[in-house]
PDB file of N, CA and C in Angstrom:
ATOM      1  N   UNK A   1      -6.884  -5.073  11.017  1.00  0.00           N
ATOM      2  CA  UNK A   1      -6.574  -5.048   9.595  1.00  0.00           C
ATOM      3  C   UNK A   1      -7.800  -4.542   8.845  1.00  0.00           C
ATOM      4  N   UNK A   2      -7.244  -3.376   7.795  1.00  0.00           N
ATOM      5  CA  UNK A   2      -8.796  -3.121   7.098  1.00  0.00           C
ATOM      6  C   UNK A   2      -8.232  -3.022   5.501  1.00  0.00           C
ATOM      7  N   UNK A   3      -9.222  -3.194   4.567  1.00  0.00           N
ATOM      8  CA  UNK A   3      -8.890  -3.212   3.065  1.00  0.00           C
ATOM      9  C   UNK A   3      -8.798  -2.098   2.733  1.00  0.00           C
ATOM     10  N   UNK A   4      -7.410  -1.383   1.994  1.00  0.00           N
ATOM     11  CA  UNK A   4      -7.585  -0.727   1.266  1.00  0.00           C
ATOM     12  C   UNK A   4      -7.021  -0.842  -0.392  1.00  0.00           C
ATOM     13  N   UNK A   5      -8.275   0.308  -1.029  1.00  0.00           N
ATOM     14  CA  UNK A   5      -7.888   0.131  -2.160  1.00  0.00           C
ATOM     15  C   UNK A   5      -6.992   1.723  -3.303  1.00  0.00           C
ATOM     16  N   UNK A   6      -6.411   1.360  -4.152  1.00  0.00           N
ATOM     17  CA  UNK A   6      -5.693   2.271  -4.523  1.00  0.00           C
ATOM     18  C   UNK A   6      -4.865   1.689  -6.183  1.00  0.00           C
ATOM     19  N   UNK A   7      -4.391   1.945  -7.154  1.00  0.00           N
ATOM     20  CA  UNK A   7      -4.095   2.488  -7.821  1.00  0.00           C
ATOM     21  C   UNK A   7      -2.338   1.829  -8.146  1.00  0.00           C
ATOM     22  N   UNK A   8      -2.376   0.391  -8.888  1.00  0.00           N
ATOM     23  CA  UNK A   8      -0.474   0.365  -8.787  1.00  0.00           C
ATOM     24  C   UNK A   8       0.001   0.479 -10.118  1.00  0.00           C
ATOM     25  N   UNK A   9       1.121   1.365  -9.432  1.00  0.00           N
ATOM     26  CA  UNK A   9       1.737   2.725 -10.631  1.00  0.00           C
ATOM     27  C   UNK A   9       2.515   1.824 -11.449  1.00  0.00           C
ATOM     28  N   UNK A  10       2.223   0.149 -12.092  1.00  0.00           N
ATOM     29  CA  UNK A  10       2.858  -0.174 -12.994  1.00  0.00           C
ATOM     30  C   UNK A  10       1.607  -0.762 -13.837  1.00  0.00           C
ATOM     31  N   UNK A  11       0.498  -1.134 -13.845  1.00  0.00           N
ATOM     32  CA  UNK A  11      -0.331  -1.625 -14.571  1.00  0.00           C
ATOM     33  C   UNK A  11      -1.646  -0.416 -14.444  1.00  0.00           C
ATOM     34  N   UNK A  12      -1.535   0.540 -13.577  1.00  0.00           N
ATOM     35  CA  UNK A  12      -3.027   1.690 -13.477  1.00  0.00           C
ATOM     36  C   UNK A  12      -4.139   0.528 -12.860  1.00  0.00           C
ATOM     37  N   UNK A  13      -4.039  -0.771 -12.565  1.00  0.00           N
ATOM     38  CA  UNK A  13      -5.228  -1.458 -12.173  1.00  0.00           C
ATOM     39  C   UNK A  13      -5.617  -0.895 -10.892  1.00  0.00           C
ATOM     40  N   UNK A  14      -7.049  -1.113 -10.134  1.00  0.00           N
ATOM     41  CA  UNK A  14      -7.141  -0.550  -8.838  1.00  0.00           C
ATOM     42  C   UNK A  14      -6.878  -1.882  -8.145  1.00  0.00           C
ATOM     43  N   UNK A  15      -6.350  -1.643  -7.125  1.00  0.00           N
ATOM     44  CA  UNK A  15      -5.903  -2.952  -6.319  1.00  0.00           C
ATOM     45  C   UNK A  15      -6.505  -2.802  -4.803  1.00  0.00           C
ATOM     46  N   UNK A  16      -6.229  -3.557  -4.303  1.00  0.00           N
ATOM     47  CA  UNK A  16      -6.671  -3.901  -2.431  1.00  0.00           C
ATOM     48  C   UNK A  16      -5.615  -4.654  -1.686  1.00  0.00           C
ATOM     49  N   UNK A  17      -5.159  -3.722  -0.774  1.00  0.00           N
ATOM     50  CA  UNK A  17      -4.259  -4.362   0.125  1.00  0.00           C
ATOM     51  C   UNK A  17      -4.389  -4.684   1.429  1.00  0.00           C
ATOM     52  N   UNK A  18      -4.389  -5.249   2.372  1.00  0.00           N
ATOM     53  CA  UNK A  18      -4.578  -5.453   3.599  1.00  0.00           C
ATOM     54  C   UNK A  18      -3.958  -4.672   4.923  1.00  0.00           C
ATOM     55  N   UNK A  19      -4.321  -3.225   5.525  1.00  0.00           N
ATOM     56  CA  UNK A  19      -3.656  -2.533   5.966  1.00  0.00           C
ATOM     57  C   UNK A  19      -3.674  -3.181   7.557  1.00  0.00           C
ATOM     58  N   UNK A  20      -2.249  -2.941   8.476  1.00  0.00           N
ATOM     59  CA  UNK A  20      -2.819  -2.708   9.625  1.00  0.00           C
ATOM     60  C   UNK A  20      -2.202  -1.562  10.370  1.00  0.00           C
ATOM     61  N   UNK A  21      -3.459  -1.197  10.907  1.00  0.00           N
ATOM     62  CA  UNK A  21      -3.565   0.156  11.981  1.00  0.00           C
ATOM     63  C   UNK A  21      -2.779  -0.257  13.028  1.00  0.00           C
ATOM     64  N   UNK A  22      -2.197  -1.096  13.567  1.00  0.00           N
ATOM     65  CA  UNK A  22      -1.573  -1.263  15.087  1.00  0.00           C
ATOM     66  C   UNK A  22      -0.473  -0.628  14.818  1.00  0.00           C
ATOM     67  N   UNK A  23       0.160  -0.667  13.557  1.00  0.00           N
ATOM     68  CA  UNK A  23       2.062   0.217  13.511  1.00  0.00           C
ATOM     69  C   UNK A  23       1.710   1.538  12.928  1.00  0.00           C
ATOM     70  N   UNK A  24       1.509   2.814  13.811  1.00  0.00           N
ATOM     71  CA  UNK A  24       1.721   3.963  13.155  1.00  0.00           C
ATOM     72  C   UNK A  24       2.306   4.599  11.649  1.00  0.00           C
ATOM     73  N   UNK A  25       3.490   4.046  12.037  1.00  0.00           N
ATOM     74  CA  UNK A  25       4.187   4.443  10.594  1.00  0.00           C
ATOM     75  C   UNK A  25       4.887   3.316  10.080  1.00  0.00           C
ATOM     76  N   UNK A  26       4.762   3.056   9.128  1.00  0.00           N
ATOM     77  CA  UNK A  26       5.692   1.617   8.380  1.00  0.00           C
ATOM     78  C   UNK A  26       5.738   1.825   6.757  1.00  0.00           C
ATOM     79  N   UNK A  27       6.627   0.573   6.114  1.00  0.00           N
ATOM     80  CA  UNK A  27       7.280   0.882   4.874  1.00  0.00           C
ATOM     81  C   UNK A  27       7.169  -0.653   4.524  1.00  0.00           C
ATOM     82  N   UNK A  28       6.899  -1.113   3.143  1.00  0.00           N
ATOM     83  CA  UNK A  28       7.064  -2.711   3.236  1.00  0.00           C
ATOM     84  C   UNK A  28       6.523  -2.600   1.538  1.00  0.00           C
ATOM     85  N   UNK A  29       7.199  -3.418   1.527  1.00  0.00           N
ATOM     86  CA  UNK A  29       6.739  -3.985  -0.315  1.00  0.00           C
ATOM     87  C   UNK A  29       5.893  -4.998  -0.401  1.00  0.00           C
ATOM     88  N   UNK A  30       5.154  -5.038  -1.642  1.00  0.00           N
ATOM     89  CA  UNK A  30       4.415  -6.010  -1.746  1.00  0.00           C
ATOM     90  C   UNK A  30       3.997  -5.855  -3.070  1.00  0.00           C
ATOM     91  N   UNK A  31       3.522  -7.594  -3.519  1.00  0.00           N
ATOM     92  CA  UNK A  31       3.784  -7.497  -5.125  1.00  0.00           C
ATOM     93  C   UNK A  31       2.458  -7.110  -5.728  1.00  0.00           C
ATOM     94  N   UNK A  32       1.672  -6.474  -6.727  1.00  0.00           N
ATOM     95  CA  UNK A  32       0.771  -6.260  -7.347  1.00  0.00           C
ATOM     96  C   UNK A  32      -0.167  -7.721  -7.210  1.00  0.00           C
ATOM     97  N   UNK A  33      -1.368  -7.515  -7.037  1.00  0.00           N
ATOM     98  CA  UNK A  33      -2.321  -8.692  -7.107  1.00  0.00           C
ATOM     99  C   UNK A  33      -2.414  -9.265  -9.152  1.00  0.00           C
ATOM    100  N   UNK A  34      -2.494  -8.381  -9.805  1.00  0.00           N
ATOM    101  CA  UNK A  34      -2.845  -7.858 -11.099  1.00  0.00           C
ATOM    102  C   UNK A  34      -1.473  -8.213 -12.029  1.00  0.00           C
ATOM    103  N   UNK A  35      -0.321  -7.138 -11.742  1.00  0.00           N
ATOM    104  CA  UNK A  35       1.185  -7.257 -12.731  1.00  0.00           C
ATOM    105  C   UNK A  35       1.606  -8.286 -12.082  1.00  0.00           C
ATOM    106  N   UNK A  36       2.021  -8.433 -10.874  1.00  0.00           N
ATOM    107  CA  UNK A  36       2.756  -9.208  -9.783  1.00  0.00           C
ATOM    108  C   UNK A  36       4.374  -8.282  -9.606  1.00  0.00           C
ATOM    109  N   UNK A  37       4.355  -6.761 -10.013  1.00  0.00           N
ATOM    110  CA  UNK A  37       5.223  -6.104  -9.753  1.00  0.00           C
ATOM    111  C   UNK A  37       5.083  -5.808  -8.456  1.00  0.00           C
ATOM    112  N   UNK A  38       6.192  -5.562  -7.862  1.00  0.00           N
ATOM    113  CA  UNK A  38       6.744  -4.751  -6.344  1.00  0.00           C
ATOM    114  C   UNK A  38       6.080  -3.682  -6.041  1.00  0.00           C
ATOM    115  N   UNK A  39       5.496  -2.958  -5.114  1.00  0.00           N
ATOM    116  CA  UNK A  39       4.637  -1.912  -4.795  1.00  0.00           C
ATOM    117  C   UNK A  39       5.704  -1.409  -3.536  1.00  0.00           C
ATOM    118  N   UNK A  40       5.795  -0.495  -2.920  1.00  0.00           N
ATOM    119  CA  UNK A  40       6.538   0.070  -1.722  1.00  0.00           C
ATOM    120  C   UNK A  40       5.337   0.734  -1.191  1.00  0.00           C
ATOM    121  N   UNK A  41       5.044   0.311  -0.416  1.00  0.00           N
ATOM    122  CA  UNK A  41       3.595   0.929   0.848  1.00  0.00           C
ATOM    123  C   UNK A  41       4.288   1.491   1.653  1.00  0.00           C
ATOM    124  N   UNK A  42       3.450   2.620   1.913  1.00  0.00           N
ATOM    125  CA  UNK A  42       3.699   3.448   3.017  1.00  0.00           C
ATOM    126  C   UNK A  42       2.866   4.163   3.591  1.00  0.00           C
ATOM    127  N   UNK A  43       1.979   3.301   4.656  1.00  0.00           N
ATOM    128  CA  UNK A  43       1.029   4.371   4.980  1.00  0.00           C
ATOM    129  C   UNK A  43       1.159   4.623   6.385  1.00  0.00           C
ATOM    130  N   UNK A  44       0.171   5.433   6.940  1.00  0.00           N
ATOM    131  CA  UNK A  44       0.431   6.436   7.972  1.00  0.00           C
ATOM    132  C   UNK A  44      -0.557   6.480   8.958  1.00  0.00           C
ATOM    133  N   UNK A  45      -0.834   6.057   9.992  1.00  0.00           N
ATOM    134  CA  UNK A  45      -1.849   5.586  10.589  1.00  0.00           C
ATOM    135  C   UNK A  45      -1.606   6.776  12.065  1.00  0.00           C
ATOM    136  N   UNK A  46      -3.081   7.739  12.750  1.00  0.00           N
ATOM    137  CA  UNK A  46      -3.052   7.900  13.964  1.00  0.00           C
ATOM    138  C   UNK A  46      -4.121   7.775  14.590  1.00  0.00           C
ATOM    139  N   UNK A  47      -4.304   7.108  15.790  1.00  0.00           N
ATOM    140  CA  UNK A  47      -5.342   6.834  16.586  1.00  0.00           C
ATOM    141  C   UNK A  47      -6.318   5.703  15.444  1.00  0.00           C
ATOM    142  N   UNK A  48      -5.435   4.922  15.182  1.00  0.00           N
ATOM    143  CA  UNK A  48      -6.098   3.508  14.368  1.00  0.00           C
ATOM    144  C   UNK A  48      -6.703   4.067  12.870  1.00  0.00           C
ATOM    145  N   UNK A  49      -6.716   5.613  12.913  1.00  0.00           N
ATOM    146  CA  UNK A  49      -6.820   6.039  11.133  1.00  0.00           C
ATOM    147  C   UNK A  49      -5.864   6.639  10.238  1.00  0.00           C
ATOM    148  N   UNK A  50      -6.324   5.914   8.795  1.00  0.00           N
ATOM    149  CA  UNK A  50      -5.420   6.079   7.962  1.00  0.00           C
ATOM    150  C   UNK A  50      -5.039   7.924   7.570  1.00  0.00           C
ATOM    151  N   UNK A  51      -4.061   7.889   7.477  1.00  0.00           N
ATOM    152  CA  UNK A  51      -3.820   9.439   7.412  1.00  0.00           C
ATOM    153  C   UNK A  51      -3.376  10.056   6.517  1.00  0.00           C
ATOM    154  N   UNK A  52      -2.235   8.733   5.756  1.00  0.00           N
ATOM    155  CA  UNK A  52      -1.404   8.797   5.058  1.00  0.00           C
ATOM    156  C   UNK A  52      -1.341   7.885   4.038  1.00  0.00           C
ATOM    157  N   UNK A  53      -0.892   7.360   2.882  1.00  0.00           N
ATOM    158  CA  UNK A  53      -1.131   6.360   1.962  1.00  0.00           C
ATOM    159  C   UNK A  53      -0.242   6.809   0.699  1.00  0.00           C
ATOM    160  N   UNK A  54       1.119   6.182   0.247  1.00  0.00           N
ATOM    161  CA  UNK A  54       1.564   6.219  -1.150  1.00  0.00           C
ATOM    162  C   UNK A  54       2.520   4.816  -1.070  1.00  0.00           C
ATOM    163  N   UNK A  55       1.638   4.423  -2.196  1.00  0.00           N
ATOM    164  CA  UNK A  55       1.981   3.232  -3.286  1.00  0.00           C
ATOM    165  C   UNK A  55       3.270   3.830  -4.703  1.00  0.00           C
ATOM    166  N   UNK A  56       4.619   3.453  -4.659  1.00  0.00           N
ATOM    167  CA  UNK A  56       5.168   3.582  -5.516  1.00  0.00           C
ATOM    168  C   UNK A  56       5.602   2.564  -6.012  1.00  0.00           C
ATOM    169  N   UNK A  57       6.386   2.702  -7.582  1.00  0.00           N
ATOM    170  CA  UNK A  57       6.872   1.754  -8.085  1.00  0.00           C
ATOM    171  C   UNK A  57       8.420   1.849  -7.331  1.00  0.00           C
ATOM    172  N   UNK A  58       9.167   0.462  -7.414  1.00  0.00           N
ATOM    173  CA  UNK A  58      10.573   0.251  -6.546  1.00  0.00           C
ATOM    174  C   UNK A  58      11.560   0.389  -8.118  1.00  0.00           C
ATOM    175  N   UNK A  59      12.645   1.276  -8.206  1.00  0.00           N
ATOM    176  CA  UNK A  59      13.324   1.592  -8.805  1.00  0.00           C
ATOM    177  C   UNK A  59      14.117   0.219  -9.142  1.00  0.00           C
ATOM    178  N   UNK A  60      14.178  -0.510 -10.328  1.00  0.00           N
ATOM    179  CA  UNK A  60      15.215  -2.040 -11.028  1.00  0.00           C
ATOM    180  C   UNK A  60      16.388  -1.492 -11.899  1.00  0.00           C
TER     181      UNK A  60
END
C-alpha cells in the first residue's frame, strides 16, 4: 500500500488515498476525506507502479 495524493472533483481540496499495487487494474469508490462526497478511483498499476490514476465525481 502506498499514499497517494490528488485532487477531489467536488470540493478542489488535495486529498490522500491509500493505493494498493497488488491488483493491476481496479475501480472502487470512496468518500472524500474533506466533502465526505463519493470519489470513483481508478488506478492502474504495472510491475507494482502506478501508471494510471483518475478520481471522478459519481453521477446522483
Amino acid at each position: 500500500m502506498f499514499e497517494h495524493f490528488f485532487q477531489c472533483p467536488y470540493c478542489w481540496e488535495e486529498v490522500s488515498m491509500l493505493l494498493d499495487p497488488s491488483i493491476s487494474r481496479q475501480t472502487y469508490v470512496e468518500d472524500c476525506e474533506v466533502c465526505c462526497n463519493p470519489i470513483e478511483l481508478t488506478p492502474h498499476f504495472e510491475e507494482s507502479e502506478l501508471v494510471s490514476f483518475n478520481a471522478q465525481s459519481i453521477e446522483q
